[in-house]
Protein backbone atom coordinates (compact mmCIF):
# COMPACT_ATOMS: atom_id res chain seq x y z
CA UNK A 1 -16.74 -19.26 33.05
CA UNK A 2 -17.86 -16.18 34.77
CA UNK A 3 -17.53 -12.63 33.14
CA UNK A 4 -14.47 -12.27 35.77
CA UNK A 5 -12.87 -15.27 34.54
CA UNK A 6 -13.54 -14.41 30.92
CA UNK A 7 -11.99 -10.83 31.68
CA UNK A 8 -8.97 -12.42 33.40
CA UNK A 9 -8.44 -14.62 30.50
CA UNK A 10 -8.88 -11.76 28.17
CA UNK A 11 -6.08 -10.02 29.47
CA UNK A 12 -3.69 -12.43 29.68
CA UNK A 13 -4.26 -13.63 26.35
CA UNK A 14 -3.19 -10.07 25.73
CA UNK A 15 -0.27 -9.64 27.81
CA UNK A 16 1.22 -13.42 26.35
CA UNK A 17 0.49 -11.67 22.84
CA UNK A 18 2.59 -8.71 23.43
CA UNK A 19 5.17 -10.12 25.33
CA UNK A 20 5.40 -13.18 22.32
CA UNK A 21 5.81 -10.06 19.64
CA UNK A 22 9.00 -8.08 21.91
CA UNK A 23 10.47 -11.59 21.99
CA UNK A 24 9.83 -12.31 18.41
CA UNK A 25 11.67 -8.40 17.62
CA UNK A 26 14.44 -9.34 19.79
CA UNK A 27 14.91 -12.51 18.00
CA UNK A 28 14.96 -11.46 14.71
CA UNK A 29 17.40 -7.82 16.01
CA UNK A 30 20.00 -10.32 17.01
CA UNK A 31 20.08 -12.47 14.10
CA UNK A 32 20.54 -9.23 11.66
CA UNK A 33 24.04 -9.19 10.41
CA UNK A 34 25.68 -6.64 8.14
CA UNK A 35 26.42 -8.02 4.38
CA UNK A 36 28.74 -6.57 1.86
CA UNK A 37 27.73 -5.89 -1.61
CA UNK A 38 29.42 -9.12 -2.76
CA UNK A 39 27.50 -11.27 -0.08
CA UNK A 40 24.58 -9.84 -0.57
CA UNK A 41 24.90 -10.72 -4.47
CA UNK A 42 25.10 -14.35 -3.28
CA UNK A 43 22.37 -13.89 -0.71
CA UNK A 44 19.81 -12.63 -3.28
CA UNK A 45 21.09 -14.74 -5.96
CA UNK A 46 21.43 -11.72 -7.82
CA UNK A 47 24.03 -10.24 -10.10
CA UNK A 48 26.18 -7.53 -9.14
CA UNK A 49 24.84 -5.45 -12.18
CA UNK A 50 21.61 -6.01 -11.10
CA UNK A 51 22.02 -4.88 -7.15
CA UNK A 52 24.06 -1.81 -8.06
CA UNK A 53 21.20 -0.49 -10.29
CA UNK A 54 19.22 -1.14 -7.50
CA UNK A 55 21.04 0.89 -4.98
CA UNK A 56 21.71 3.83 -7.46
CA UNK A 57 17.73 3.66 -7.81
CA UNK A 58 17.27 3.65 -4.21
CA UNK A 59 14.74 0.73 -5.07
CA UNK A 60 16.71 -1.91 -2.18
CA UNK A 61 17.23 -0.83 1.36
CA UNK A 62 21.08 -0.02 1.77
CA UNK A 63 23.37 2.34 3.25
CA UNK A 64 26.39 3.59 1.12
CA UNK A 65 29.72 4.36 2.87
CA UNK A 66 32.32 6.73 1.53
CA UNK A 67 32.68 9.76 0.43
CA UNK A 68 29.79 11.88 -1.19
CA UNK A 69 29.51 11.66 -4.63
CA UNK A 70 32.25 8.62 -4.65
CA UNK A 71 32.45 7.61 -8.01
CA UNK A 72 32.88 3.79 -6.48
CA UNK A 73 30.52 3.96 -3.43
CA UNK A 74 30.57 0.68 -0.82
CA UNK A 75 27.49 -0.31 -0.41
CA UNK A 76 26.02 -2.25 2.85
CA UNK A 77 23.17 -4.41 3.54
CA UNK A 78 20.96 -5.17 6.45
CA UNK A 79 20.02 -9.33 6.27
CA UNK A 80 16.85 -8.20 8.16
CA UNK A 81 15.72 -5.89 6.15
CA UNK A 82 16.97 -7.67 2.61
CA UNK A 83 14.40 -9.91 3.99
CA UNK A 84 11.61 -7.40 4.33
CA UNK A 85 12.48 -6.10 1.33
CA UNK A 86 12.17 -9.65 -0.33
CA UNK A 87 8.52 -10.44 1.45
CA UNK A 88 7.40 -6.83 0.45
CA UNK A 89 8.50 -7.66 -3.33
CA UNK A 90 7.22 -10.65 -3.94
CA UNK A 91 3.65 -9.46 -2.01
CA UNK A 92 3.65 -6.98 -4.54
CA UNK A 93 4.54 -8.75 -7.69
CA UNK A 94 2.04 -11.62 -6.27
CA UNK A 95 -1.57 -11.49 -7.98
CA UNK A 96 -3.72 -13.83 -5.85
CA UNK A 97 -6.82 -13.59 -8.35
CA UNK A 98 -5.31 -15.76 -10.30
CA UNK A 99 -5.78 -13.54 -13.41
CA UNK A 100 -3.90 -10.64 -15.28
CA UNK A 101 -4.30 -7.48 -13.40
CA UNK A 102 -4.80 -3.99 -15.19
């Protein structure tokens, strides 16, 4: 292969790679759906104690809809990013060494 060819074949390897991310984005945009705080209990297998703690810590991505200050907030979810959330957790709590880290 000449340095032409190589450079040709560079490029395009680049071009496929972007265009295979935007269609990977637009994939996973369309298949985000909204959850309510009752289906999102189920879709964490979590209890509802648990996730409301988590919201009023601010420690799970949400969005809360009412009034400020609502004593009894309603809380929505994003699936897509309940499952960033979820990759970004267990990378975290995940200790590849094998050992106890300090």
């Amino acid at each position: 292969m000449t340095a032409i060819e190589q450079a040709i074949a560079d490029m395009v390897a680049v071009q496929v790679a972007d265009a295979e991310k935007r269609i990977m984005e637009r994939l996973s945009v369309s298949s985000d759906k909204t959850l309510s705080f009752s289906k999102t209990c189920e879709y964490l297998q979590m209890s509802e104690y648990t996730l409301r703690n988590l919201c009023k810590a601010k420690r799970i991505p949400h969005r809360t809809v009412g009034a400020e200050g609502s004593k009894s907030p309603r809380y929505l979810f994003s699936s897509s990013s309940l499952d960033r959330w979820k990759k970004e957790e267990e990378d975290r709590n995940y200790c590849s060494t094998g050992g106890v880290s300090q």
